[in-house]
C-alpha atoms as a PDB file:
ATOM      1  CA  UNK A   1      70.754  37.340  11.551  1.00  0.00           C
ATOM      2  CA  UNK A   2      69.754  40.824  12.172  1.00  0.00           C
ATOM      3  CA  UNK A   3      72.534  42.747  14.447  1.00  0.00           C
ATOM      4  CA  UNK A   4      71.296  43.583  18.334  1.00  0.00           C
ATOM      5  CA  UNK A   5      71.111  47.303  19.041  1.00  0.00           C
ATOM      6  CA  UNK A   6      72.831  48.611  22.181  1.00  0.00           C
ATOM      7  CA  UNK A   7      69.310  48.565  24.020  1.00  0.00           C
ATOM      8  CA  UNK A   8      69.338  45.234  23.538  1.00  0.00           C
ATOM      9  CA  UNK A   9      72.279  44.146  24.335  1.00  0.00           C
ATOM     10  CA  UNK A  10      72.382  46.338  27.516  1.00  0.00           C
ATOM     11  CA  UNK A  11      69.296  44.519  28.569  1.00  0.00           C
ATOM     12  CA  UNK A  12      70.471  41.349  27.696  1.00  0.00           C
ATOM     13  CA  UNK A  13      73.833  41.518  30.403  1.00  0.00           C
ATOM     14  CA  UNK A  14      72.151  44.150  32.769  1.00  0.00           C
ATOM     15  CA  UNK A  15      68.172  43.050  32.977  1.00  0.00           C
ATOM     16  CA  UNK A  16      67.560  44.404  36.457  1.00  0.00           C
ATOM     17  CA  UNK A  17      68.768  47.801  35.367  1.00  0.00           C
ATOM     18  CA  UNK A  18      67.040  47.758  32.439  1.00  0.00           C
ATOM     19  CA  UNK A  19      63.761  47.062  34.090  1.00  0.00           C
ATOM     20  CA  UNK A  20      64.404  49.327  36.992  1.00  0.00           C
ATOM     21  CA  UNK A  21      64.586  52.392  34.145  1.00  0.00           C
ATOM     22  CA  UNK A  22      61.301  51.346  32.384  1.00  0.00           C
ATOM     23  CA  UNK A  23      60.018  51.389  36.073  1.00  0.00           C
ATOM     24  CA  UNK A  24      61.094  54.752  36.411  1.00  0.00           C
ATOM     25  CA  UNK A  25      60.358  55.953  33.610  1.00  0.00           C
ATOM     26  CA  UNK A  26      56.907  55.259  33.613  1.00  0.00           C
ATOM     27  CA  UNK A  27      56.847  56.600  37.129  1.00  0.00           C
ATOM     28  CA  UNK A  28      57.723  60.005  35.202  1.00  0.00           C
ATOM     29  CA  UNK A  29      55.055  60.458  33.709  1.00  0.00           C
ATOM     30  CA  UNK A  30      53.239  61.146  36.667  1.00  0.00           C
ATOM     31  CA  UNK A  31      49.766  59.574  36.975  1.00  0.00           C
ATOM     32  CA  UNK A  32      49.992  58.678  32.708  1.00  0.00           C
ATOM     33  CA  UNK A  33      49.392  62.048  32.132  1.00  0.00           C
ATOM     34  CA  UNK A  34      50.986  62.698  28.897  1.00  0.00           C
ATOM     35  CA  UNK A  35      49.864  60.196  26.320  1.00  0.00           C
ATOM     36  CA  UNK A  36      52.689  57.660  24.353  1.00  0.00           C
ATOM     37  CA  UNK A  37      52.827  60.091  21.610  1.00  0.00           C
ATOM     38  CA  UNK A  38      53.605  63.039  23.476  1.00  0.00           C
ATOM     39  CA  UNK A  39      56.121  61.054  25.816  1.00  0.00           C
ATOM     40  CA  UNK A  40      58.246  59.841  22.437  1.00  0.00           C
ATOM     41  CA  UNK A  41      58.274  63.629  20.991  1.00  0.00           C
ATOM     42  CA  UNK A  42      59.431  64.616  24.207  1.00  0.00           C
ATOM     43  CA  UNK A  43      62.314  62.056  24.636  1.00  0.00           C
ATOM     44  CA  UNK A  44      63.183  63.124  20.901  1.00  0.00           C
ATOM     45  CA  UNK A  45      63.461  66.606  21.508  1.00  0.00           C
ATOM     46  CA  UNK A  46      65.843  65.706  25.034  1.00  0.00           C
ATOM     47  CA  UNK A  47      67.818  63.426  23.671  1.00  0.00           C
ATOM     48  CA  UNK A  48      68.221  65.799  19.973  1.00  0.00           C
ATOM     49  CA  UNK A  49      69.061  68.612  23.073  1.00  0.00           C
ATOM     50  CA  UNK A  50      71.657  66.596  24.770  1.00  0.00           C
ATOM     51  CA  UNK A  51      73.230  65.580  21.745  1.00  0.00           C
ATOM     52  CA  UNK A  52      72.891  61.586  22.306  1.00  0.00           C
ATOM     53  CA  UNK A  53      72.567  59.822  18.964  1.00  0.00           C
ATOM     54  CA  UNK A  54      72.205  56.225  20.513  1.00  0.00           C
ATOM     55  CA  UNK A  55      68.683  56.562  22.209  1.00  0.00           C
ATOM     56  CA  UNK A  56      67.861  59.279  19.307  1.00  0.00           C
ATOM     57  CA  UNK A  57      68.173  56.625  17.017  1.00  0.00           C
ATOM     58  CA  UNK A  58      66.119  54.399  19.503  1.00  0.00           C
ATOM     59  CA  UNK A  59      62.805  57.055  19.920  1.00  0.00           C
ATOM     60  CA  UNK A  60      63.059  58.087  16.486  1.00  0.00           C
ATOM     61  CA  UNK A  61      62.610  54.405  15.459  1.00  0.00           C
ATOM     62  CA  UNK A  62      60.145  54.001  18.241  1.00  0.00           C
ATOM     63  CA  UNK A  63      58.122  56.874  17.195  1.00  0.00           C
ATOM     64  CA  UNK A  64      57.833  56.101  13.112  1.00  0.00           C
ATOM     65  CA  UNK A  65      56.870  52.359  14.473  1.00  0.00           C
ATOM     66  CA  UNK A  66      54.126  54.285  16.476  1.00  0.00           C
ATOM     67  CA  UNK A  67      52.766  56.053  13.526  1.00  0.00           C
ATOM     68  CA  UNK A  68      54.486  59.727  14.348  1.00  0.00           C
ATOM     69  CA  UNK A  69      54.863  61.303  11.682  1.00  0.00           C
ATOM     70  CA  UNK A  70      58.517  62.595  10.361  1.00  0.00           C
ATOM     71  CA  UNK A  71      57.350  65.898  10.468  1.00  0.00           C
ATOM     72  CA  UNK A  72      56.459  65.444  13.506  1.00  0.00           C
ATOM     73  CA  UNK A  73      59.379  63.862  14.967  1.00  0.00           C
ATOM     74  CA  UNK A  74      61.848  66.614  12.753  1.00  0.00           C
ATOM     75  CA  UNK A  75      59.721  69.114  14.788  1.00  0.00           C
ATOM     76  CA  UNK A  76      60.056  67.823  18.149  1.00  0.00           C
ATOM     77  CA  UNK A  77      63.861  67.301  17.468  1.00  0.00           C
ATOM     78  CA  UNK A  78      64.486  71.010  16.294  1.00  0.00           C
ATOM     79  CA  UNK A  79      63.628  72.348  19.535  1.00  0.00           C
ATOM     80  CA  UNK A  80      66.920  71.410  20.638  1.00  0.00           C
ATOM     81  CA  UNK A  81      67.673  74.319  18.112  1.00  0.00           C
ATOM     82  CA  UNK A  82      67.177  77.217  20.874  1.00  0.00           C
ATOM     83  CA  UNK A  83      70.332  75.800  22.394  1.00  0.00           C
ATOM     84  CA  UNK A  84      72.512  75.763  19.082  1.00  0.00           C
ATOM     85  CA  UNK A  85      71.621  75.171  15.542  1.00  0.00           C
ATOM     86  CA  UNK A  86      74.095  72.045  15.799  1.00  0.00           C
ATOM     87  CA  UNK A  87      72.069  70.356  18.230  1.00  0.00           C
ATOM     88  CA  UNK A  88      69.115  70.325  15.397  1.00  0.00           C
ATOM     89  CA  UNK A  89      71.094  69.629  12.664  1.00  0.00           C
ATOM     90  CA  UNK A  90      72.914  66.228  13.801  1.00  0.00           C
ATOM     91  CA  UNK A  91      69.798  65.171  14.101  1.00  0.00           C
ATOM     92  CA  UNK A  92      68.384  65.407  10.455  1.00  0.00           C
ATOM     93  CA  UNK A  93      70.535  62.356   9.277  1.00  0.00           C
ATOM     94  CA  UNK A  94      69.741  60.294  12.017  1.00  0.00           C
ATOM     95  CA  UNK A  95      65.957  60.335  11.278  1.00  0.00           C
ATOM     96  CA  UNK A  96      66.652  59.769   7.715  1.00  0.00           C
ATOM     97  CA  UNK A  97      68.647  56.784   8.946  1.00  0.00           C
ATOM     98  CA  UNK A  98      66.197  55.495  11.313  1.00  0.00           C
ATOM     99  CA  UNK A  99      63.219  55.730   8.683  1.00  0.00           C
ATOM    100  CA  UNK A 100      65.368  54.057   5.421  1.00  0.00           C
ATOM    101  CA  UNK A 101      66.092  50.959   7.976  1.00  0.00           C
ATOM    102  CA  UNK A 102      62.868  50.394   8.229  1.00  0.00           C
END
């Protein structure tokens, strides 16, 4: 049996939260604007900039499922890089993680 990822158990004990940020979060992208693509690269590069490695691991997955690219998503992640050249770098082995698993 395949182990849950935090997402999934989060939604699993907290479903009304869960929904209530997928509400929001398509509320964000104000009128649908930005197409899925750009939304993922975007989340990548936020998430590589604040340093979170649990919903990296998420939108990178998300985004090679989608058909982005790794050079694309190893783009979007190294903006994070005009901050600090850390921010970029933990990122490297989590897309090589995220892209072996599947």
């Amino acid at each position: 049996m395949a182990r849950k990822n935090v997402w999934q158990i989060f939604n699993e004990e907290t479903p009304g939260i869960t929904a209530a940020w997928e509400t929001m979060s398509q509320a964000i992208n104000i009128d649908g604007c930005l197409d899925e693509k750009t939304v993922i690269l975007l989340r990548i590069a936020v998430y590589s900039a604040i340093r979170d490695p649990i919903a990296l691991r998420h939108f990178v997955g998300v985004g090679l499922k989608a058909g982005i690219s790794k050079k694309e998503i190893k783009s979007a992640a190294m903006m994070a890089t005009g901050i600090a050249v850390t921010y970029g770098e933990m990122v490297m082995p989590i897309i090589q993680e995220v892209e072996e698993s599947l």
